[in-house]
Protein backbone atom coordinates (compact mmCIF):
# COMPACT_ATOMS: atom_id res chain seq x y z
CA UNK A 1 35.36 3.22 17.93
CA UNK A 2 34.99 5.37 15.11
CA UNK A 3 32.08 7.44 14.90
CA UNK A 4 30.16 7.23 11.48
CA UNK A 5 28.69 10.63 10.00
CA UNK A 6 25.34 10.20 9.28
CA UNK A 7 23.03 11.36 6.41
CA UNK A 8 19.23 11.34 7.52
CA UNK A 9 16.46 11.30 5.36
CA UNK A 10 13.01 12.11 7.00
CA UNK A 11 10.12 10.88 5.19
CA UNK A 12 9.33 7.86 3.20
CA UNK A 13 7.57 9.06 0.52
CA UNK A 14 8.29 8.85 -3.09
CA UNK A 15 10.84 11.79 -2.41
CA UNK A 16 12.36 10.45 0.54
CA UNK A 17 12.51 6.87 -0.28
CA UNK A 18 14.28 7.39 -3.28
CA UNK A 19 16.78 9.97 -1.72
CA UNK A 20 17.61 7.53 0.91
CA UNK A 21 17.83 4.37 -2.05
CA UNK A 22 20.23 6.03 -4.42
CA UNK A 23 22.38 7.64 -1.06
CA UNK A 24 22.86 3.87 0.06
CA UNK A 25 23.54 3.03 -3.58
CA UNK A 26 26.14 6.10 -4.22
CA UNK A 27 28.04 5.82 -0.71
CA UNK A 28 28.46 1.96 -0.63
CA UNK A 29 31.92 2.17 -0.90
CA UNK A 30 32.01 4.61 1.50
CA UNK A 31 31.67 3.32 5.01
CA UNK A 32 32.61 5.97 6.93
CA UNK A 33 28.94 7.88 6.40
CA UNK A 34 25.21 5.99 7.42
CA UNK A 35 21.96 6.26 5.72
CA UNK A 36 19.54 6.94 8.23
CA UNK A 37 15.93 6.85 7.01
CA UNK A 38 12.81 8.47 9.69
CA UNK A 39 8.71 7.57 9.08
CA UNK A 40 5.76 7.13 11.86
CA UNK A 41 5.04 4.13 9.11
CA UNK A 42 6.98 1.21 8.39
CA UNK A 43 5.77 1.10 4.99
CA UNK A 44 5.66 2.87 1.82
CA UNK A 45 2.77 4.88 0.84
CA UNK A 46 1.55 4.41 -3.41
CA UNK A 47 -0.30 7.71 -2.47
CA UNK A 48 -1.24 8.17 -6.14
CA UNK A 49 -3.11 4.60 -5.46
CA UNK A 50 -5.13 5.64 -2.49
CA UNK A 51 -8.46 6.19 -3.93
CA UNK A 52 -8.07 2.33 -5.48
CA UNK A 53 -7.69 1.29 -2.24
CA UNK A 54 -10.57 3.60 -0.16
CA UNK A 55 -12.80 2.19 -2.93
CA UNK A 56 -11.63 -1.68 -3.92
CA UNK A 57 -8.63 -2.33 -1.06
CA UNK A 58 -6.20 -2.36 -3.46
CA UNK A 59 -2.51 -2.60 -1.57
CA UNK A 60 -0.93 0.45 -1.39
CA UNK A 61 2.01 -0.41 0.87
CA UNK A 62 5.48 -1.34 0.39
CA UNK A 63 7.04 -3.13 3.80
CA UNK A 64 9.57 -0.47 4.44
CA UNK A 65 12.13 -3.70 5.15
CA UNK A 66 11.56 -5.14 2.19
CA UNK A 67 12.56 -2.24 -0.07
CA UNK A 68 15.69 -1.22 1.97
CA UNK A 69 17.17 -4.75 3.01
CA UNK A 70 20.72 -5.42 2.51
CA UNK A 71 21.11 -1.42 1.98
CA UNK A 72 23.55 0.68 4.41
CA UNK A 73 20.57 2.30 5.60
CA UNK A 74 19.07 2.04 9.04
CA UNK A 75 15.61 2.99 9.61
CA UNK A 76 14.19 4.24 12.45
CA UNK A 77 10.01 3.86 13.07
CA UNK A 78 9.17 7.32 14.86
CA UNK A 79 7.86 11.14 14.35
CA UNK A 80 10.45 13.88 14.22
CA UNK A 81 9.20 16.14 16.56
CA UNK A 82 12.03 18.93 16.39
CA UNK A 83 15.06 19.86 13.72
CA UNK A 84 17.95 22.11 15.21
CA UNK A 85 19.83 23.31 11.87
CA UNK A 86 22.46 24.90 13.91
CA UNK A 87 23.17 21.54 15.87
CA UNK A 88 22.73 19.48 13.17
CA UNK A 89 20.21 17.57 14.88
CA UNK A 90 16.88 16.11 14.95
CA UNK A 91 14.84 14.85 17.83
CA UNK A 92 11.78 12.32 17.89
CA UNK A 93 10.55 12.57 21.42
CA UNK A 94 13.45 12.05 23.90
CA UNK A 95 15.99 10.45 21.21
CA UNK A 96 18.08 12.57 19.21
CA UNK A 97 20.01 12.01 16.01
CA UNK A 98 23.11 14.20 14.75
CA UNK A 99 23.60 14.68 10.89
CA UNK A 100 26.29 15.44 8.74
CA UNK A 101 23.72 15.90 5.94
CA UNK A 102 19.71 15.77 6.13
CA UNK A 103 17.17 15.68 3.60
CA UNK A 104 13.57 16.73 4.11
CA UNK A 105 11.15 14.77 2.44
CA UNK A 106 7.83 15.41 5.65
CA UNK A 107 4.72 15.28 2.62
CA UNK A 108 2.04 17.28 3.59
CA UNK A 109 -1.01 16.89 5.68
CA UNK A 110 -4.89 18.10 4.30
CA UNK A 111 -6.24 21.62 4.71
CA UNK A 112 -9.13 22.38 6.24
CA UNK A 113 -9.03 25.82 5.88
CA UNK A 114 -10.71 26.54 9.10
CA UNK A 115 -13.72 25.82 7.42
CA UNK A 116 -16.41 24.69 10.06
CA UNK A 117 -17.17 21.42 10.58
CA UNK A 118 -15.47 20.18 7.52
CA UNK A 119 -12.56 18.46 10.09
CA UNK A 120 -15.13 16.83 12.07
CA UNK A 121 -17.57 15.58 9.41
CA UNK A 122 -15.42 14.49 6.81
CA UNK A 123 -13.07 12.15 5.48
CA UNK A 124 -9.69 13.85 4.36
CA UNK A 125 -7.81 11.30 1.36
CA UNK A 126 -4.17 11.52 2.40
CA UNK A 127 -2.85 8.54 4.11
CA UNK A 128 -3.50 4.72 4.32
CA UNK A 129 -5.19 4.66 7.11
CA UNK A 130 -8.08 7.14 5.93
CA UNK A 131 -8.43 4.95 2.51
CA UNK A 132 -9.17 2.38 4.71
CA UNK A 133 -11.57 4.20 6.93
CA UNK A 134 -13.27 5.38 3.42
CA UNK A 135 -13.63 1.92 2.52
CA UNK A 136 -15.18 0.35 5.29
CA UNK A 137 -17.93 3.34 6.04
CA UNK A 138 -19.04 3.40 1.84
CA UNK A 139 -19.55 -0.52 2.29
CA UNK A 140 -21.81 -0.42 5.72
CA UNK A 141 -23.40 2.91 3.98
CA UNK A 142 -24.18 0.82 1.11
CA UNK A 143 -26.01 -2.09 2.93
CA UNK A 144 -27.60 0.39 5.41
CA UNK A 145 -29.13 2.35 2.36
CA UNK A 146 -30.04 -0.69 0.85
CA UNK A 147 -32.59 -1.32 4.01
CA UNK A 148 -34.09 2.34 4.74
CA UNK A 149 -37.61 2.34 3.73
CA UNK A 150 -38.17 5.99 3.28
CA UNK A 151 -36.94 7.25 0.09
CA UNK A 152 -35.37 10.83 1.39
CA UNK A 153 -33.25 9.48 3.46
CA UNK A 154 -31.85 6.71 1.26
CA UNK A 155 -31.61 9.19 -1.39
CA UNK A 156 -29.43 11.30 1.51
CA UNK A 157 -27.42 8.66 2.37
CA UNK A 158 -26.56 7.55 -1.44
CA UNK A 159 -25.58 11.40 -1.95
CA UNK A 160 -21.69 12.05 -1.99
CA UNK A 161 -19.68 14.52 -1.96
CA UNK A 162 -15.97 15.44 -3.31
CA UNK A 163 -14.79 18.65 -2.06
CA UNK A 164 -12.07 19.55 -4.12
CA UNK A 165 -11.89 19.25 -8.20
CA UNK A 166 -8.05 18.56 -8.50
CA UNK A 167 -6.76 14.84 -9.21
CA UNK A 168 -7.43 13.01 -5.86
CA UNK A 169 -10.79 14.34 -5.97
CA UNK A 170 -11.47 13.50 -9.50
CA UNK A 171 -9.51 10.01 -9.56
CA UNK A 172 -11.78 9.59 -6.52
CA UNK A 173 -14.90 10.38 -7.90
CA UNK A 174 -14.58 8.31 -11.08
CA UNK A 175 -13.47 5.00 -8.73
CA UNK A 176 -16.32 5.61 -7.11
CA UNK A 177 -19.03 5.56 -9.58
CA UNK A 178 -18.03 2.22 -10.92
CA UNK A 179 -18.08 1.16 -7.37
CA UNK A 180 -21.54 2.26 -6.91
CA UNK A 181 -22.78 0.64 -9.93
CA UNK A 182 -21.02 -2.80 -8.24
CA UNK A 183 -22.85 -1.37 -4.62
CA UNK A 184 -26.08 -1.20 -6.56
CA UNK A 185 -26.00 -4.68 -8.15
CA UNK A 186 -24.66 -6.27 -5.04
CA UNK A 187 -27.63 -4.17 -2.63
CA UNK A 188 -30.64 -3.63 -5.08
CA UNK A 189 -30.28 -0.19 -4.54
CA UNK A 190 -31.75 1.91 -7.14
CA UNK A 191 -29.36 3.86 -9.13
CA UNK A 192 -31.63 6.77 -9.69
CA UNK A 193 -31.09 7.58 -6.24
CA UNK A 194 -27.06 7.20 -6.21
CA UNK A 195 -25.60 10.97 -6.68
CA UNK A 196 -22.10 11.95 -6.59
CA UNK A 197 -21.04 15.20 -6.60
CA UNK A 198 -17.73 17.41 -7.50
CA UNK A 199 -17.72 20.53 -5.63
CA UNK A 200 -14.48 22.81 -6.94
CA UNK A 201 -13.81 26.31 -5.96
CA UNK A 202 -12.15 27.25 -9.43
CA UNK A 203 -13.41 27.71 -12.72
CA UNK A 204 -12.89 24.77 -14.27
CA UNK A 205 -11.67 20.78 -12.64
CA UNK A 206 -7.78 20.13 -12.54
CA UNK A 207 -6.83 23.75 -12.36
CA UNK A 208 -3.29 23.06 -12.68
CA UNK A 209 -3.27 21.03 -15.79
CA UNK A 210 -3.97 22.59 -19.58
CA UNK A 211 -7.54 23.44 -19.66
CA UNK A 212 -8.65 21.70 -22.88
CA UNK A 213 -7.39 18.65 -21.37
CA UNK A 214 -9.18 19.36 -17.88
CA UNK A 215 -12.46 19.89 -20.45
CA UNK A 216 -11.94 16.91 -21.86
CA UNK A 217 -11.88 14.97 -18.05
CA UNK A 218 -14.60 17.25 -17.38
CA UNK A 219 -16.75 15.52 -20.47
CA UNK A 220 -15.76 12.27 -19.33
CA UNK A 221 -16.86 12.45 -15.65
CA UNK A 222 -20.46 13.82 -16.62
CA UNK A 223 -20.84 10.59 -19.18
CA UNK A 224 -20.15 8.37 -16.24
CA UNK A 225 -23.10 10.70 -14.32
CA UNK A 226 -20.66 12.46 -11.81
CA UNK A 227 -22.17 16.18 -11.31
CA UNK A 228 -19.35 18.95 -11.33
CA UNK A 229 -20.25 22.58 -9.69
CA UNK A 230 -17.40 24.82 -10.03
CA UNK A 231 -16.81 28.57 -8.96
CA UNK A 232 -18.58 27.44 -5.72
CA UNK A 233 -17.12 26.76 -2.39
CA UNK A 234 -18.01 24.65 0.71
CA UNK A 235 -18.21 27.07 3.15
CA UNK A 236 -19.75 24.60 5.93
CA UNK A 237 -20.45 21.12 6.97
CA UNK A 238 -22.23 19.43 9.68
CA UNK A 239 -22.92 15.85 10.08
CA UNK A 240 -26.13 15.50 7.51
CA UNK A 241 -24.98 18.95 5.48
CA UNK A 242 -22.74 21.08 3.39
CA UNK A 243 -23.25 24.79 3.05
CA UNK A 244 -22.21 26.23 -0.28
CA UNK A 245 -21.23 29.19 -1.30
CA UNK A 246 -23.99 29.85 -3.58
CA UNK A 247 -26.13 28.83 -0.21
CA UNK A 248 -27.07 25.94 -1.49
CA UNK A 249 -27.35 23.40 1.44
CA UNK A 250 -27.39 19.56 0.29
CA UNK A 251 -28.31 17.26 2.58
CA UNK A 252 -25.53 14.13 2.72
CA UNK A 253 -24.19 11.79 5.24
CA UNK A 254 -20.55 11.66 3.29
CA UNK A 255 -18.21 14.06 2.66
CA UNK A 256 -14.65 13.26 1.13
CA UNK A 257 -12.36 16.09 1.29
CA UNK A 258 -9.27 16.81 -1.39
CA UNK A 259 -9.37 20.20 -1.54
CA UNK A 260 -5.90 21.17 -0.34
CA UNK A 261 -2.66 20.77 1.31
CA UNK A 262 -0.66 22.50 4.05
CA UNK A 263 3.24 21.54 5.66
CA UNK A 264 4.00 20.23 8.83
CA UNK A 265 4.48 23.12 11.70
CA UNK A 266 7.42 21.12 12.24
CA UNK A 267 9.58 22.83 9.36
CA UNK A 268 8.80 26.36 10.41
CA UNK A 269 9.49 26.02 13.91
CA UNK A 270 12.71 24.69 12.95
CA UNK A 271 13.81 27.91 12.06
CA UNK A 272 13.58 27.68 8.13
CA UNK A 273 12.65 29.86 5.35
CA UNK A 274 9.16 28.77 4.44
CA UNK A 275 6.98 30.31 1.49
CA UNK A 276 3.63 29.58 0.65
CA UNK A 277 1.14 27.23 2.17
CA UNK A 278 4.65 26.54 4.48
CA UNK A 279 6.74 25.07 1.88
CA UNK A 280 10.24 25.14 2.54
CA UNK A 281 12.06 27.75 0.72
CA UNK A 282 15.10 26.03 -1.40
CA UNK A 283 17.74 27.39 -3.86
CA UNK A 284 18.46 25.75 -7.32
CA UNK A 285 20.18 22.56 -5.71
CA UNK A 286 17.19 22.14 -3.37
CA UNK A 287 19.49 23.09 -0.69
CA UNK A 288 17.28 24.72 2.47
CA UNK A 289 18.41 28.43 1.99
CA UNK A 290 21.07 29.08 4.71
CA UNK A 291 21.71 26.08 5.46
CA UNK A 292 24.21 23.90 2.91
CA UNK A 293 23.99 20.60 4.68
CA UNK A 294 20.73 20.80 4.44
CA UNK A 295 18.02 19.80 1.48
CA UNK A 296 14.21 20.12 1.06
CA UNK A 297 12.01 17.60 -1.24
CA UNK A 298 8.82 17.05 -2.47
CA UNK A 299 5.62 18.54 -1.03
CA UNK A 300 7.35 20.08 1.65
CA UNK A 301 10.00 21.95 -0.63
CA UNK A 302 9.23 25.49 -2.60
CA UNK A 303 11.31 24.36 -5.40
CA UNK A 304 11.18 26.75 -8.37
CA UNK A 305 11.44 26.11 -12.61
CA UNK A 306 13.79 28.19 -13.54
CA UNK A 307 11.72 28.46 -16.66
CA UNK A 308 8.43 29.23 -15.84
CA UNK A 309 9.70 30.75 -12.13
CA UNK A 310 6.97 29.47 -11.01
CA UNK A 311 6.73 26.64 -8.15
CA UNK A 312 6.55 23.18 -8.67
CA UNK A 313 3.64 21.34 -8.19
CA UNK A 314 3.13 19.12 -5.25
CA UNK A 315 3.01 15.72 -7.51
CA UNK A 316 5.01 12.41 -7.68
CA UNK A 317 6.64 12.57 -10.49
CA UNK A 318 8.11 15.65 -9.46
CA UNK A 319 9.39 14.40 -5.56
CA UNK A 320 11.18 11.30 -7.99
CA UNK A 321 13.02 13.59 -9.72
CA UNK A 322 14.03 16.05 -6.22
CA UNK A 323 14.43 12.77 -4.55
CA UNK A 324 17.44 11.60 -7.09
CA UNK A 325 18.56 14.94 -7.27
CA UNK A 326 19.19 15.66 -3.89
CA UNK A 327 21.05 12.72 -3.37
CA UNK A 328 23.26 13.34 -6.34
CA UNK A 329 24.12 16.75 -4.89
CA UNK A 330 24.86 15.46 -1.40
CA UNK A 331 26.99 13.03 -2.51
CA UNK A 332 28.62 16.06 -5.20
CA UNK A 333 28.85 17.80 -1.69
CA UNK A 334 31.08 15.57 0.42
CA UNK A 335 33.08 14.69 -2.67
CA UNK A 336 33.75 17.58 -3.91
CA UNK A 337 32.39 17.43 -6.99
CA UNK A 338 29.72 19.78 -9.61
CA UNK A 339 26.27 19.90 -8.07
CA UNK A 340 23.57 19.97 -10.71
CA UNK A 341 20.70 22.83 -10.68
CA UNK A 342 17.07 21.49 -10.47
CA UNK A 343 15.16 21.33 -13.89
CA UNK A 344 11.64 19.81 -13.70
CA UNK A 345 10.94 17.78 -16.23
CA UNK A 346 6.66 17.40 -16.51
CA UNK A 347 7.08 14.09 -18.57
CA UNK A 348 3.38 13.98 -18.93
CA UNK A 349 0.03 13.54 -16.91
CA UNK A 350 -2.06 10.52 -16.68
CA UNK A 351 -5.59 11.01 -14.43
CA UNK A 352 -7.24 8.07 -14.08
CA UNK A 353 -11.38 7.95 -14.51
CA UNK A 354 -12.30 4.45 -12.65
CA UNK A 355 -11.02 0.85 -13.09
CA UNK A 356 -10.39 0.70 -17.13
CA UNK A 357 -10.96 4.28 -18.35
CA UNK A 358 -7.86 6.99 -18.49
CA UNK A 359 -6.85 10.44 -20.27
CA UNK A 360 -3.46 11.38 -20.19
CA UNK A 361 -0.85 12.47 -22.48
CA UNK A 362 3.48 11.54 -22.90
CA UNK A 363 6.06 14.14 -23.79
CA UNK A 364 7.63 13.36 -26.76
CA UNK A 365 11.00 14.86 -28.56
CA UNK A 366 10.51 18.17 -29.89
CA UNK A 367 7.96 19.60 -27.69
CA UNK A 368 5.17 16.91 -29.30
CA UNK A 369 2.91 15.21 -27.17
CA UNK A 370 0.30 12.09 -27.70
CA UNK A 371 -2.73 12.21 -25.82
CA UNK A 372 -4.08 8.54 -24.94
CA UNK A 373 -7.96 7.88 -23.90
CA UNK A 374 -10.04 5.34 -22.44
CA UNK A 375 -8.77 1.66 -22.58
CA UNK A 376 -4.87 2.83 -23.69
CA UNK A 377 -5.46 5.55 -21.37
CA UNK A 378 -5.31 2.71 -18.10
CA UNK A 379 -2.76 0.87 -19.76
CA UNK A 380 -0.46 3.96 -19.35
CA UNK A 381 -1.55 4.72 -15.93
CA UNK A 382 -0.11 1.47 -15.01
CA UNK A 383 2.96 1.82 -16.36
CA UNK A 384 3.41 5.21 -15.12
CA UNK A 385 2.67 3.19 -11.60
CA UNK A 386 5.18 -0.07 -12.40
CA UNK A 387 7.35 2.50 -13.23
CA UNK A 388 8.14 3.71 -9.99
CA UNK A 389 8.27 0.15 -8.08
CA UNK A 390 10.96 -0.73 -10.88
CA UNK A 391 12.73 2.48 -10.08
CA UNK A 392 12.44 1.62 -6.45
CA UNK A 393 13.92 -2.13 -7.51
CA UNK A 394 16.77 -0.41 -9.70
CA UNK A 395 17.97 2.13 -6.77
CA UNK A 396 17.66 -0.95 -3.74
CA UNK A 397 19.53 -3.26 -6.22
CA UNK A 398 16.55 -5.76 -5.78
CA UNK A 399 14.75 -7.52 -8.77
CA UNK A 400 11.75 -9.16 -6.67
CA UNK A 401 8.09 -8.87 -6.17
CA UNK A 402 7.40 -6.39 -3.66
């Protein structure tokens, strides 16, 4: 029997899953190669959702079967535990797969930065399962608060803390204070003594995005009584703590950490190039440097703008674009054809500030922008997240409700 040469994609994450969607589309005709597709989850991940669901249990997962049924792709529930570049192959546990052509699309995992006690007494934001572990502790905090006769400690318990000022922390924050305005009416608990706090190390919130739109976030948050301390860093955290910087210690039961990301181990101990905070060093096709049947995506990948030669940002809208990419330039690979050079394209920025308030802004022709607030400002942060489940029904070919 003829064996089939197979293109893995590990990782199911906006990168990954629309790598391994638009391979399946561009080799259908093509049945000599296999889509293989690798996640420890069998479902898709709206990571940009996750604070709607640690706050209201809003779903945030695609069935992984739904999205890739009658696709030439095979999917395999498991952890990649090794990559061998040289023999093509990758390994989860005892199985191993061969590849012809393998795309790396592994996310990233929270930092701690060794900081002590922060692993132990806090709750990191980066998968479904710690939204959901989020959700249920704010909702027994709530009712437990609600019952403590002694002031200081209600007022201890009903004090939370973000660590980290970039757009988890502050979608996070702003979910949360309409939730505890909800957690107030539903517990009679007085909202005087509800206090949530944005620690962030740099000077000013969203330190990646144009700072007179981060000011204008930054005005936004404070009218919705959400305290910001910047230039200040938690240094340590036990269970009723957090040391700052400043040594300032705050007495609070919760602490919800978004204040970085680091790559899996996996990726350097594979052998490849990695760069800063472990990113995976890739050339202008995204192609892992050394290795030409290999590609990098997403978090995990340094990719560079060949403009600003600066790196990419670890966001969706950017893993979309690799995603596509990458496939395109496999599939330019085997058939011999152009590959095309990697130009990010930042086609705006929506941050969302709780259940109907928004700032963001769309790129328009001729380097113009418009900047939409408040009520407009939610309607575009749903589109911008209907957007990707219709990309995700264009690539699979299917026009249903996920």
């Amino acid at each position: 029997m003829e064996t089939k040469k197979n293109i893995v994609v590990i990782g199911a994450g906006y990168g990954g899953i629309t790598a391994a969607l638009r391979l399946a589309r561009l080799f259908h005709k093509h049945h000599e190669y296999q889509i293989h597709l690798i996640d420890r989850n069998p479902y898709h991940t709206l990571k940009t959702q996750l604070h709607e669901a640690a706050i209201r249990k809003t779903e945030v997962a695609i069935p992984i079967d739904r999205i890739i049924q009658r696709r030439n792709i095979i999917f395999h529930l498991g952890e990649v535990t090794r990559i061998d570049p040289a023999k093509q192959s990758i390994y989860m546990g005892s199985k191993s797969l061969s590849f012809y052509y393998l795309a790396i699309a592994l996310g990233s995992q929270i930092n701690f930065y060794n900081i002590p006690g922060l692993r132990e007494n806090s709750f990191p934001l980066q998968t479904l399962r710690d939204a959901q572990l989020i959700y249920d502790y704010i909702t027994r905090l709530c009712a437990r608060a609600a019952s403590e006769p002694i002031e200081k400690r209600r007022r201890d318990m009903l004090r939370f803390i973000i660590g980290g000022g970039g757009l988890s922390g502050i979608e996070f924050a702003s979910e949360f204070a309409d939730h505890a305005a909800q957690c107030i009416g539903n517990y009679h608990v007085n909202p005087q003594e509800v206090e949530i706090i944005i620690i962030e190390a740099g000077s000013h919130i969203l330190s990646k995005m144009d700072e007179a739109f981060a000011a204008r976030i930054h005005k936004k948050l404070l009218e919705k009584s959400i305290k910001i301390v910047t230039k200040t860093k938690i240094v340590s955290r036990t269970p009723d703590t957090v040391t700052l910087s400043s040594g300032k210690v705050l007495r609070t039961k919760t602490v919800i950490w978004t204040g970085g990301i680091r790559i899996q181990e996996l990726t350097r101990q594979s052998g490849m190039k990695t760069g800063q905070l472990g990113r995976i060093i890739v050339d202008e096709f995204l192609n892992v440097e050394e290795y030409p049947s290999i590609y990098a995506i997403g978090d995990n990948a340094l990719a560079v703008n060949p403009h600003s030669k600066e790196a990419v940002p670890a966001a969706a809208q950017f893993a979309l674009q690799q995603g596509r990419l990458a496939a395109d330039n496999i599939y330019a690979d085997i058939s011999g054809r152009m590959r095309k050079s990697y130009h990010p394209k930042l086609l705006g920025e929506v941050v969302g500030l709780g259940r109907h308030l928004a700032v963001g802004w769309l790129a328009l022709p001729f380097f113009k922008k418009i900047t939409f607030v408040g009520f407009l400002g939610s309607l575009l942060k749903t589109a911008v997240q209907k957007k990707h489940i219709f990309l995700l029904r264009k690539e699979s070919r299917k026009w249903i409700t996920y």
